[in-house]
PDB file of N, CA and C in Angstrom:
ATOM      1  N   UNK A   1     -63.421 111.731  79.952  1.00  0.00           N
ATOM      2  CA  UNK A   1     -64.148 110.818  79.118  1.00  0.00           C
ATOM      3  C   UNK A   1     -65.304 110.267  79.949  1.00  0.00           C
ATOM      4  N   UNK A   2     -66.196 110.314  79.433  1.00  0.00           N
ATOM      5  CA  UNK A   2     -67.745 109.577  79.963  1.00  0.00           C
ATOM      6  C   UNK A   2     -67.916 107.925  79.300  1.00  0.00           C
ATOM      7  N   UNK A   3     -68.328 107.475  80.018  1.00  0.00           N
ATOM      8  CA  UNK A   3     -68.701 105.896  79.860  1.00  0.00           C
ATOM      9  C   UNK A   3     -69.756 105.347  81.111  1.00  0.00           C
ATOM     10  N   UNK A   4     -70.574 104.812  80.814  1.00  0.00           N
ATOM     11  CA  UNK A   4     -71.756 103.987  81.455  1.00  0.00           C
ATOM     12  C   UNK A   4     -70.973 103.173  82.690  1.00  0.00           C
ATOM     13  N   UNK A   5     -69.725 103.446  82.252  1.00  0.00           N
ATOM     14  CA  UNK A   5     -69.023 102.509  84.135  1.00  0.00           C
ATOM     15  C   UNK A   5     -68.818 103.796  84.857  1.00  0.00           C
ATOM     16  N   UNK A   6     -68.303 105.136  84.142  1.00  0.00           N
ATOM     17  CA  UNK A   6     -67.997 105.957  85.052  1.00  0.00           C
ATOM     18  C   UNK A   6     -67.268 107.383  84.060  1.00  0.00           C
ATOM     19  N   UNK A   7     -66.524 108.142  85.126  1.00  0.00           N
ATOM     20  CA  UNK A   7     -65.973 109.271  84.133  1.00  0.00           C
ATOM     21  C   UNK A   7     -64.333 109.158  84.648  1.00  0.00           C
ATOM     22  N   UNK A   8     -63.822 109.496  83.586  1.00  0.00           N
ATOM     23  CA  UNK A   8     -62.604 109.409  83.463  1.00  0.00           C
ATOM     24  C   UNK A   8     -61.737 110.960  82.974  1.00  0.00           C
ATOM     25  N   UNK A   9     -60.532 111.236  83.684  1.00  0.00           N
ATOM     26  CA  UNK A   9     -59.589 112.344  83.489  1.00  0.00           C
ATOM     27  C   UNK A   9     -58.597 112.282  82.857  1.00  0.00           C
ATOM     28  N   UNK A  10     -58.305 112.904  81.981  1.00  0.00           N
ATOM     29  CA  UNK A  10     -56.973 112.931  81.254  1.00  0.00           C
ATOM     30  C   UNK A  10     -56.316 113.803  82.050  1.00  0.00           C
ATOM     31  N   UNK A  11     -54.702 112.996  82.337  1.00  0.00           N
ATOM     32  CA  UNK A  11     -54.038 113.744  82.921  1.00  0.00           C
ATOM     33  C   UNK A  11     -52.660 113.673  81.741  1.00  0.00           C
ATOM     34  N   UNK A  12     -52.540 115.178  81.149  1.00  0.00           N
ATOM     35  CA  UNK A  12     -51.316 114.834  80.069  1.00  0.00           C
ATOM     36  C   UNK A  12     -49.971 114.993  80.550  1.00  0.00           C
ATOM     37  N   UNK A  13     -49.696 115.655  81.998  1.00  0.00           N
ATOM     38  CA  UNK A  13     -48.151 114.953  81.996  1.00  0.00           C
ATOM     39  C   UNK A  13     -48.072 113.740  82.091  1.00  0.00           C
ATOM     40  N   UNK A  14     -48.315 112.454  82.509  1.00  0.00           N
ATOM     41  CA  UNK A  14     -48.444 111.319  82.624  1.00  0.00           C
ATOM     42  C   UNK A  14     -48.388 110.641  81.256  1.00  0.00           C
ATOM     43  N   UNK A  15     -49.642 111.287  80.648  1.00  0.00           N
ATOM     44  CA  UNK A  15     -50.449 110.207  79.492  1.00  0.00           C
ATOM     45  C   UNK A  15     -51.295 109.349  79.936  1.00  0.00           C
ATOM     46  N   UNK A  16     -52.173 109.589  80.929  1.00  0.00           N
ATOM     47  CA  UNK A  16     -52.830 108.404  81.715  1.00  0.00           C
ATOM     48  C   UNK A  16     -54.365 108.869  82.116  1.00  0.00           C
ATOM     49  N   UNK A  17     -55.241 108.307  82.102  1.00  0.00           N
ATOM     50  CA  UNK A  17     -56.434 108.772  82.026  1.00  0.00           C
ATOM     51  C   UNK A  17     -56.450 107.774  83.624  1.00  0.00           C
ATOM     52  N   UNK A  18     -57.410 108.729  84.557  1.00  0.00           N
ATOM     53  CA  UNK A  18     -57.346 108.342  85.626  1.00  0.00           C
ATOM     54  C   UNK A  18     -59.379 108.289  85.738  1.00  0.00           C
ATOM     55  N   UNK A  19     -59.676 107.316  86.879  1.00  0.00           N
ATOM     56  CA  UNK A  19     -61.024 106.973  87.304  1.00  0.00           C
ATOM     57  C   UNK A  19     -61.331 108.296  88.385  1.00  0.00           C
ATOM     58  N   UNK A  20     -62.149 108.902  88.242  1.00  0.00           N
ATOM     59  CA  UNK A  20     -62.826 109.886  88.700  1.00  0.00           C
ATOM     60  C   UNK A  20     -63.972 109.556  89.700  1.00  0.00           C
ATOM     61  N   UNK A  21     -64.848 109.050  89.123  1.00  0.00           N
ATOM     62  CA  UNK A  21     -66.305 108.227  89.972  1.00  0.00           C
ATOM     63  C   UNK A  21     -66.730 106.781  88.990  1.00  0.00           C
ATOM     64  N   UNK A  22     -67.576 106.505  88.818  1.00  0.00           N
ATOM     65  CA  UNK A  22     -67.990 105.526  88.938  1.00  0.00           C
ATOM     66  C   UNK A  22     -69.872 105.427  88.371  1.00  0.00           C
ATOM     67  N   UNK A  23     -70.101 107.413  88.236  1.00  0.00           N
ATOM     68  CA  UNK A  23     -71.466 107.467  88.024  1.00  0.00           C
ATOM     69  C   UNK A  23     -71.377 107.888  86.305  1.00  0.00           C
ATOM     70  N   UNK A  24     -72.672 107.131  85.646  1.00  0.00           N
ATOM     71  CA  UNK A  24     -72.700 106.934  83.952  1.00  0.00           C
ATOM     72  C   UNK A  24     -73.421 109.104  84.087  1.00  0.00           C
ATOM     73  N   UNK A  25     -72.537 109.494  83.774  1.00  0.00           N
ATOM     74  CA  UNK A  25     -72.913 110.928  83.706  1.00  0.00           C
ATOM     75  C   UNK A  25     -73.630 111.553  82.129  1.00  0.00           C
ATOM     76  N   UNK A  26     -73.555 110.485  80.935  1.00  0.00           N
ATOM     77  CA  UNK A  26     -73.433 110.891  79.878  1.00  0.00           C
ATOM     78  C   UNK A  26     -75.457 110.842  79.800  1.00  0.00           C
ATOM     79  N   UNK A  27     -76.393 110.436  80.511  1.00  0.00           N
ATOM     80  CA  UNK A  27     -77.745 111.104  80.106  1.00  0.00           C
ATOM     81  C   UNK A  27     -77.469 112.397  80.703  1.00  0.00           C
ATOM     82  N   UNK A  28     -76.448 113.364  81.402  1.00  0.00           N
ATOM     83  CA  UNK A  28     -76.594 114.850  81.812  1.00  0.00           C
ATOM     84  C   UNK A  28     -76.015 115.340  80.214  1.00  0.00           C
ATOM     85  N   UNK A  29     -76.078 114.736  79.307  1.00  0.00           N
ATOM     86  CA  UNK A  29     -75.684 115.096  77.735  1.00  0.00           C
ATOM     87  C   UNK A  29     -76.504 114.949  76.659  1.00  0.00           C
ATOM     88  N   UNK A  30     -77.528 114.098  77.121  1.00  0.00           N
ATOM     89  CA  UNK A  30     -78.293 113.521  76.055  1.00  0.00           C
ATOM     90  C   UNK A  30     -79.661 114.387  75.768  1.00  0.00           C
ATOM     91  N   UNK A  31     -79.708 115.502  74.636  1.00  0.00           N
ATOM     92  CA  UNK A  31     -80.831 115.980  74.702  1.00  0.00           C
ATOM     93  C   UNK A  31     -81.135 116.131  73.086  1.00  0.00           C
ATOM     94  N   UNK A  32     -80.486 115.059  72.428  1.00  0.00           N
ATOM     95  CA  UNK A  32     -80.814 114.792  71.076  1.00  0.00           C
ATOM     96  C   UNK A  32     -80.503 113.275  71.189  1.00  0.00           C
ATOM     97  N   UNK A  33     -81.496 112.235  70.361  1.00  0.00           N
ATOM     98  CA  UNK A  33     -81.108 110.957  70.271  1.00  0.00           C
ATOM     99  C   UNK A  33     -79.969 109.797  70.010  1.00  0.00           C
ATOM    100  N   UNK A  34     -79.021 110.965  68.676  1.00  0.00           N
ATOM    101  CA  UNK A  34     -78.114 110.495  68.362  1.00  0.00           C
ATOM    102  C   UNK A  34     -77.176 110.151  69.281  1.00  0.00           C
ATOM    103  N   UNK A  35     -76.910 111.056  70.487  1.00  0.00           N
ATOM    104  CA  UNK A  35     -75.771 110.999  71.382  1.00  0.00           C
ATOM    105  C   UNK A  35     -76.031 109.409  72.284  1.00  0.00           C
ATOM    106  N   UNK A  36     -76.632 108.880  72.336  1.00  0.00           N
ATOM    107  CA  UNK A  36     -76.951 107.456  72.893  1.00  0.00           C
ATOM    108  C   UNK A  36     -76.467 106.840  72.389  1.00  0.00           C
ATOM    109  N   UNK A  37     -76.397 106.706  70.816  1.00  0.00           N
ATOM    110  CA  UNK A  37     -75.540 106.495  69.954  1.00  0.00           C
ATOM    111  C   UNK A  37     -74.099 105.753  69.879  1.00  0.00           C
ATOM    112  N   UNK A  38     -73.356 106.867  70.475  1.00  0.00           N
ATOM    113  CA  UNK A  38     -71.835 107.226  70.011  1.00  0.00           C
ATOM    114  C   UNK A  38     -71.383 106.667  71.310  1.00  0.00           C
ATOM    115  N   UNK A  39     -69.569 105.811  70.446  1.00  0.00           N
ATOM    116  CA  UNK A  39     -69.420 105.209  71.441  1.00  0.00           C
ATOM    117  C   UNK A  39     -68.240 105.974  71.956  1.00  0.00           C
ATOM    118  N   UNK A  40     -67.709 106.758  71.732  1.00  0.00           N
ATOM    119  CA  UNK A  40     -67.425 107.743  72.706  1.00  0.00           C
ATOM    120  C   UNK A  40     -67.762 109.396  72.831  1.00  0.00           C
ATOM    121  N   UNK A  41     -67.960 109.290  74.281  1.00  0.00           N
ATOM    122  CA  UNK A  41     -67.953 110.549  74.814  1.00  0.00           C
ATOM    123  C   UNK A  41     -67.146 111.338  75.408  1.00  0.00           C
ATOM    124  N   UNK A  42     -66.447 112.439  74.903  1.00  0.00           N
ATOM    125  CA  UNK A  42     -65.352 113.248  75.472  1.00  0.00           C
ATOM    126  C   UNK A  42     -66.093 114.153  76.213  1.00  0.00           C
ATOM    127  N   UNK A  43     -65.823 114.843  77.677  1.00  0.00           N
ATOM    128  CA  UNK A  43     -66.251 116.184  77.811  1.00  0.00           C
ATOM    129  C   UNK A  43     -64.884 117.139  78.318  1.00  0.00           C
ATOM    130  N   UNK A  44     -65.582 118.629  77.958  1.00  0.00           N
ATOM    131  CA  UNK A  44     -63.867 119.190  78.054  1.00  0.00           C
ATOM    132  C   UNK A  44     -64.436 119.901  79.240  1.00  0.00           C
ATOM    133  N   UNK A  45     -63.582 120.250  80.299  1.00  0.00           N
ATOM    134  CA  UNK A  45     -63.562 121.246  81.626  1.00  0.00           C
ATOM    135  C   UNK A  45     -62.627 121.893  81.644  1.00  0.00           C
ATOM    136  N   UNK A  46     -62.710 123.481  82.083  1.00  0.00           N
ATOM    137  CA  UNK A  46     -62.081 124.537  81.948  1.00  0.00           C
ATOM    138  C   UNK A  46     -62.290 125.309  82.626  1.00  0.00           C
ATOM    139  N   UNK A  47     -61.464 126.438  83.360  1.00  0.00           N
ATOM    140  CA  UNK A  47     -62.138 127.561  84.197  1.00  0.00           C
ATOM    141  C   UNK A  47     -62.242 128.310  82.809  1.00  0.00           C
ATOM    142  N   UNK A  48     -63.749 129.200  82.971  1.00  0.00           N
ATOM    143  CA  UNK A  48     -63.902 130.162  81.863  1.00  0.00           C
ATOM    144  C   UNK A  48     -63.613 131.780  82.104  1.00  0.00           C
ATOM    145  N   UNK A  49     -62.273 131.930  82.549  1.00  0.00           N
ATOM    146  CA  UNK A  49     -61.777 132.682  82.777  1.00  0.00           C
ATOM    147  C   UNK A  49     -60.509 132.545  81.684  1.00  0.00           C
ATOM    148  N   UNK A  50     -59.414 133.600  81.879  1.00  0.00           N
ATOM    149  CA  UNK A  50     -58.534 133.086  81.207  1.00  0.00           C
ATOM    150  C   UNK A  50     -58.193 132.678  79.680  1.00  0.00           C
ATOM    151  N   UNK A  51     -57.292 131.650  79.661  1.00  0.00           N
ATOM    152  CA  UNK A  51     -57.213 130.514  78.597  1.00  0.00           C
ATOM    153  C   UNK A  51     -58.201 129.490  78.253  1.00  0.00           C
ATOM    154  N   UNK A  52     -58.226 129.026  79.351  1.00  0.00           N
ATOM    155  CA  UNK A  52     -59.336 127.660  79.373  1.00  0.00           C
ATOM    156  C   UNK A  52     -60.446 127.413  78.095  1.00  0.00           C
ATOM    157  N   UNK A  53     -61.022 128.919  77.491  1.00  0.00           N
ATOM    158  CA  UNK A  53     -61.924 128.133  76.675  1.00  0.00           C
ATOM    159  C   UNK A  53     -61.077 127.373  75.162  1.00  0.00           C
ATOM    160  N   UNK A  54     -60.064 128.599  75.361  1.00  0.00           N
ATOM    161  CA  UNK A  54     -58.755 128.682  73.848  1.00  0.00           C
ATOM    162  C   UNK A  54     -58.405 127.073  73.601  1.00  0.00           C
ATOM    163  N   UNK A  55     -58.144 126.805  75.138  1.00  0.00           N
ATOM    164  CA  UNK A  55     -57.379 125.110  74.980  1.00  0.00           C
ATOM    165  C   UNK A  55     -58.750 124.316  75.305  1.00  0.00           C
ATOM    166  N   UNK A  56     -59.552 124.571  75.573  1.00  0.00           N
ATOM    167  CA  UNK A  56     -60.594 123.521  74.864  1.00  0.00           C
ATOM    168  C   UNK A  56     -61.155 123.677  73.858  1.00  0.00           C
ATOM    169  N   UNK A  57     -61.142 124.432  72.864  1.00  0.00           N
ATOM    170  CA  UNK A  57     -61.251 124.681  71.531  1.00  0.00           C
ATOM    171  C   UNK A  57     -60.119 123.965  70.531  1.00  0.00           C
ATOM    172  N   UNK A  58     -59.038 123.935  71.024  1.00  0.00           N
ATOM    173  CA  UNK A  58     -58.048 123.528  70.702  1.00  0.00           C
ATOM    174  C   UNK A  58     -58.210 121.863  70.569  1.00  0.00           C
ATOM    175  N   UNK A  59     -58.312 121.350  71.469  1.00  0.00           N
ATOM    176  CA  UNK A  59     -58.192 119.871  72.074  1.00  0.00           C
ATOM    177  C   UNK A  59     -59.388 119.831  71.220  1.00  0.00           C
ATOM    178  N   UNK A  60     -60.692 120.212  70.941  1.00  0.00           N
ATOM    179  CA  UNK A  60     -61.776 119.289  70.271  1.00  0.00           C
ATOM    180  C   UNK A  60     -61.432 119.632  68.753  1.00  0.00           C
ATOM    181  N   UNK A  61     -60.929 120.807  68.375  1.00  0.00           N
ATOM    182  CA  UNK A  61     -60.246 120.701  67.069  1.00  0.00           C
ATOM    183  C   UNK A  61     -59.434 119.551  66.551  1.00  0.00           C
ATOM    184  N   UNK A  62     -58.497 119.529  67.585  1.00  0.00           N
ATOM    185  CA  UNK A  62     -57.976 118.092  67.371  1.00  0.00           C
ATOM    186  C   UNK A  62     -58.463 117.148  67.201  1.00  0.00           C
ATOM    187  N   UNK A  63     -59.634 116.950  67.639  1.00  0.00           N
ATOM    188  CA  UNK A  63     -60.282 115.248  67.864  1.00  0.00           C
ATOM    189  C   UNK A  63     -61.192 115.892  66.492  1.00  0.00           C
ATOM    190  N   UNK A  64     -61.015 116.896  66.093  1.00  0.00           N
ATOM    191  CA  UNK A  64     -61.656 116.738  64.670  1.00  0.00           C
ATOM    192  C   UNK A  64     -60.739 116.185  63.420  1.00  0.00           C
ATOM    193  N   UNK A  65     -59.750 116.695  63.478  1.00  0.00           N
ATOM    194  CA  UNK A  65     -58.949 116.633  62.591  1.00  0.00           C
ATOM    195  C   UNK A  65     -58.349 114.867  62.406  1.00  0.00           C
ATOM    196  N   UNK A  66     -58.397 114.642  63.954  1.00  0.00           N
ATOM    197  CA  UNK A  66     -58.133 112.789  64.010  1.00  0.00           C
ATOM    198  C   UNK A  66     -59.067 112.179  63.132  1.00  0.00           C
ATOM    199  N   UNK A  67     -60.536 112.475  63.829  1.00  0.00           N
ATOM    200  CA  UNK A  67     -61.468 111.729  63.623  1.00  0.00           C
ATOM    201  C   UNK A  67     -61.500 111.754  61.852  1.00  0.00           C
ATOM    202  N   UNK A  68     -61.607 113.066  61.104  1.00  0.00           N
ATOM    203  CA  UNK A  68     -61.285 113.158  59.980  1.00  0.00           C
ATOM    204  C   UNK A  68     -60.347 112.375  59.594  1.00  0.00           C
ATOM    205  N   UNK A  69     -59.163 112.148  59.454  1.00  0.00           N
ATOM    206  CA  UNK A  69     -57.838 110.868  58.870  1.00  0.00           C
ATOM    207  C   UNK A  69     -58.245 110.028  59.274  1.00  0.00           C
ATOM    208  N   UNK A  70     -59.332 109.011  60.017  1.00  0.00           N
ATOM    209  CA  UNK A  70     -59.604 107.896  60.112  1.00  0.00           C
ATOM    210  C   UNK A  70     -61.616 107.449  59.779  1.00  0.00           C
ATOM    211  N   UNK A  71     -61.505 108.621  58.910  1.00  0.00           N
ATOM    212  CA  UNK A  71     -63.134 108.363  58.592  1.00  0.00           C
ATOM    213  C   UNK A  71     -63.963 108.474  59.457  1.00  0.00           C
ATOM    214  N   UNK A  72     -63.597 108.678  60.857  1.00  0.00           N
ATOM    215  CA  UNK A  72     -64.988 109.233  61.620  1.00  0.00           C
ATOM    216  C   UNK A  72     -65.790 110.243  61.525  1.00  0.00           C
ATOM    217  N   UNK A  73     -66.578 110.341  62.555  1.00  0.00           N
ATOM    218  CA  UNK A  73     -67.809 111.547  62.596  1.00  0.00           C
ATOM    219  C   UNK A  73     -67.773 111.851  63.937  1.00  0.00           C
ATOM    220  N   UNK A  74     -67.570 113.381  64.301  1.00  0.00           N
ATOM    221  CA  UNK A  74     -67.926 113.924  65.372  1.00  0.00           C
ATOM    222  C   UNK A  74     -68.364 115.243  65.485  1.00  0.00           C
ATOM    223  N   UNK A  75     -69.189 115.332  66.680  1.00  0.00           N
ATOM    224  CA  UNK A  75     -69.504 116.504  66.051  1.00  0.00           C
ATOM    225  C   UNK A  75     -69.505 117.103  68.158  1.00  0.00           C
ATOM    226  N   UNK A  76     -69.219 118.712  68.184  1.00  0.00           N
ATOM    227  CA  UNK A  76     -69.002 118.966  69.499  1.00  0.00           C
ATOM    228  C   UNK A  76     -70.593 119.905  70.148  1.00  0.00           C
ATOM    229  N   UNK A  77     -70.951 120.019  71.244  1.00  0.00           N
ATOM    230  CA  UNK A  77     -72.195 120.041  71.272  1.00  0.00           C
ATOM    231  C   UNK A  77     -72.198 120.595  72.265  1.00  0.00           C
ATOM    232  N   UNK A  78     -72.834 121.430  72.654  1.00  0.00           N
ATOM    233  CA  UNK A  78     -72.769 122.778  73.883  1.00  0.00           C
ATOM    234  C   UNK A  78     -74.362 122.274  74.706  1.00  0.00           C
ATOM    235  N   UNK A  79     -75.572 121.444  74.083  1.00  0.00           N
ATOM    236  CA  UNK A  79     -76.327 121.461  74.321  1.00  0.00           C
ATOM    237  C   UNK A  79     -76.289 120.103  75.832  1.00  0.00           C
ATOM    238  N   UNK A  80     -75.351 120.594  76.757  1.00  0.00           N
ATOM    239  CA  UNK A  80     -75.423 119.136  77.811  1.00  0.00           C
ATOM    240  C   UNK A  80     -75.993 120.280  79.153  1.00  0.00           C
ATOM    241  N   UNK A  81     -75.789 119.776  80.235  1.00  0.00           N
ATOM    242  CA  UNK A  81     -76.715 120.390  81.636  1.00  0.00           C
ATOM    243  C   UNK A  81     -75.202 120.716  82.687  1.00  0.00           C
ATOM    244  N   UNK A  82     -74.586 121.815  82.054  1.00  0.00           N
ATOM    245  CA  UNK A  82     -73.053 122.476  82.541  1.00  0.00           C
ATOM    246  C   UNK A  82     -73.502 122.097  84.143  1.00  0.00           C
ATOM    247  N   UNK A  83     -74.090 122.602  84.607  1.00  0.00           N
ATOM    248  CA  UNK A  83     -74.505 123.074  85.930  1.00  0.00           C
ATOM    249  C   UNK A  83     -74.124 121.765  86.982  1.00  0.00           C
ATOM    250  N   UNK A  84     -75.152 120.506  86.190  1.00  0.00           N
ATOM    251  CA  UNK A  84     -75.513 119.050  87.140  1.00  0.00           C
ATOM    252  C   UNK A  84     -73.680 118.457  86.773  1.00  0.00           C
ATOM    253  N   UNK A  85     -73.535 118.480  85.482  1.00  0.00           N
ATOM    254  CA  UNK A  85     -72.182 118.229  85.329  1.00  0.00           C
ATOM    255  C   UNK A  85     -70.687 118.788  86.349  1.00  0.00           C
ATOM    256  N   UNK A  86     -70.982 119.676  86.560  1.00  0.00           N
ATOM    257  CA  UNK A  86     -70.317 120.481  87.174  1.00  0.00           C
ATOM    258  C   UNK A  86     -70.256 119.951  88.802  1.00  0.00           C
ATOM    259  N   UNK A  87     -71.516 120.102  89.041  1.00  0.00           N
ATOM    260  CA  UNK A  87     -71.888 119.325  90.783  1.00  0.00           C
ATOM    261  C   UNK A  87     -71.508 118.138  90.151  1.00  0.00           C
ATOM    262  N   UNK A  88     -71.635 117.076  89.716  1.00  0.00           N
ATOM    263  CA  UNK A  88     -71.666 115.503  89.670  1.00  0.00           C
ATOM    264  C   UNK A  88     -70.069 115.717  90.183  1.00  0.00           C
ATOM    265  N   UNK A  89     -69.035 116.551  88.744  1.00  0.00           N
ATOM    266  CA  UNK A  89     -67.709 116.098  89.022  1.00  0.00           C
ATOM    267  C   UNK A  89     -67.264 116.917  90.467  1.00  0.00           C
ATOM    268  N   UNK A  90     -68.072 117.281  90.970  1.00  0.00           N
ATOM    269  CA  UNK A  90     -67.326 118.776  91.963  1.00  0.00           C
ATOM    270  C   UNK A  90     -65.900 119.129  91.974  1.00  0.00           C
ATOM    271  N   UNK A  91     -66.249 119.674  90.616  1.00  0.00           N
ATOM    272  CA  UNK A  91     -65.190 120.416  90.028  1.00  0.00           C
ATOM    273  C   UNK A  91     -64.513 121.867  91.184  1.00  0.00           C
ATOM    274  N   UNK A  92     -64.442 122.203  91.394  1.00  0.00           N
ATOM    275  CA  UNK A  92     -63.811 123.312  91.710  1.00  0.00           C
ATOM    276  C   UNK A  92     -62.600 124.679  90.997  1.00  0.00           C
ATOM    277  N   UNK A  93     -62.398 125.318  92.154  1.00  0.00           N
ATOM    278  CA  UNK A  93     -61.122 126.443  91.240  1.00  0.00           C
ATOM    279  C   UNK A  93     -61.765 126.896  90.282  1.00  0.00           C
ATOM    280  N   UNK A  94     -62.790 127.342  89.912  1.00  0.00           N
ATOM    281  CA  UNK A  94     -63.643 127.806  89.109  1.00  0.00           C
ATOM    282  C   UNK A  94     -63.885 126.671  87.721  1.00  0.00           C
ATOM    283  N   UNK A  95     -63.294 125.608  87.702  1.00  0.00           N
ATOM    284  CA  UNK A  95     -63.385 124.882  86.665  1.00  0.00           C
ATOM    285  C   UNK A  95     -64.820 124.773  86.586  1.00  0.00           C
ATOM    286  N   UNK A  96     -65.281 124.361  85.377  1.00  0.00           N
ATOM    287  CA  UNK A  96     -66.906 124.115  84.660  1.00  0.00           C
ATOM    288  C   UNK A  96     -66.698 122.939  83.720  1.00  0.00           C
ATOM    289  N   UNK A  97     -67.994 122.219  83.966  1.00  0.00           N
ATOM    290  CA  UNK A  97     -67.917 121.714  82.376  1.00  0.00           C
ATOM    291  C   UNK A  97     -68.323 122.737  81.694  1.00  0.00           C
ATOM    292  N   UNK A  98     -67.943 122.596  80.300  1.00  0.00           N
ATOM    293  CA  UNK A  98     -67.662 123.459  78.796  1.00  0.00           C
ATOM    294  C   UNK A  98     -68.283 122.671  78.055  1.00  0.00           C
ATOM    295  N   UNK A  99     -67.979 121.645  77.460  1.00  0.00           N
ATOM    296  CA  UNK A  99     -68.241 121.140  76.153  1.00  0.00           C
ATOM    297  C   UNK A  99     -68.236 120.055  75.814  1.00  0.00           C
ATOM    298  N   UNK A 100     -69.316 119.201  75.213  1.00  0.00           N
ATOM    299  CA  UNK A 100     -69.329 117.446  75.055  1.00  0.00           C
ATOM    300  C   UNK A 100     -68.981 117.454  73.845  1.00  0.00           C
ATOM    301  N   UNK A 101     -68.182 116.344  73.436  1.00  0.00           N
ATOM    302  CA  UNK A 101     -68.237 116.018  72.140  1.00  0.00           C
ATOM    303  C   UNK A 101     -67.995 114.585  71.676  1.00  0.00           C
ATOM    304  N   UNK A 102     -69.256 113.818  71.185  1.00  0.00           N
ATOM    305  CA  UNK A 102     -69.364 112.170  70.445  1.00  0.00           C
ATOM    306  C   UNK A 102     -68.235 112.197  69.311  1.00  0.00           C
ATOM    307  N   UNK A 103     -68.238 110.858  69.541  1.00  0.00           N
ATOM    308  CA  UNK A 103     -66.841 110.444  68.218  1.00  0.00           C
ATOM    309  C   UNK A 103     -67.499 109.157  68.503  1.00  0.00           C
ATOM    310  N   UNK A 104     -67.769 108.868  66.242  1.00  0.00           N
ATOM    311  CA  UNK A 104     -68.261 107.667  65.867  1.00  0.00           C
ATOM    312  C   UNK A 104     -68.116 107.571  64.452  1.00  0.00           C
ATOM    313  N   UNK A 105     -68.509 106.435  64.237  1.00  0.00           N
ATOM    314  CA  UNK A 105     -68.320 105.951  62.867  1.00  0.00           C
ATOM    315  C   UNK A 105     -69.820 106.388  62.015  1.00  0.00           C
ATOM    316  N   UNK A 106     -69.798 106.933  61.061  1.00  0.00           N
ATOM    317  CA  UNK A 106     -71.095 107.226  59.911  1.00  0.00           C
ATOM    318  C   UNK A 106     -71.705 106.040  59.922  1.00  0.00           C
ATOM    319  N   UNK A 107     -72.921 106.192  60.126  1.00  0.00           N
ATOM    320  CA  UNK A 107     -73.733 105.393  59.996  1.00  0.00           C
ATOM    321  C   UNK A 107     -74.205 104.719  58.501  1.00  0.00           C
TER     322      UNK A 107
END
């Protein structure tokens, strides 16, 4: 998860989203206006090998189907800067960022 304090990890054996850094990463996303917008930002990371893209396809399906039963709007968006994202989190093990996706209320 991205936020202006910092980025955050979901870790699901736990259930616990853990602090990562501390740097607002979400202008390496912003290349349409709306996304300034939205008050949350998910991004998914995956090695793109493998499974990895299957279960992040999966996981933002989901946050569609939520966002749908509670009247939101989201929409998932390929158009962010993989590369700077990638160095910011220094990701490794071949992991990448993959995929941003805003979740908000209709304007």
């Amino acid at each position: 998860m991205l936020t202006t304090e910092g980025t955050w990890r979901y870790e699901g054996k736990d259930n616990t989203l853990v602090k990562v850094n501390d740097k607002n990463l979400i202008p390496l996303c912003v290349q349409q206006d709306f996304v300034n917008k939205a008050p949350l930002h998910l991004l998914y990371v995956a090695k793109e090998e493998g499974w990895g893209a299957a279960h992040v396809g999966s996981a933002y399906q989901n946050v569609y189907l939520y966002a749908a039963s509670k009247g939101m709007q989201t929409v998932i968006r390929g158009m962010i800067d993989r590369e700077a994202l990638t160095k910011e989190l220094e990701l490794t093990d071949g992991k990448k960022a993959m995929l941003h996706q805003v979740v908000g209320y209709a304007e």
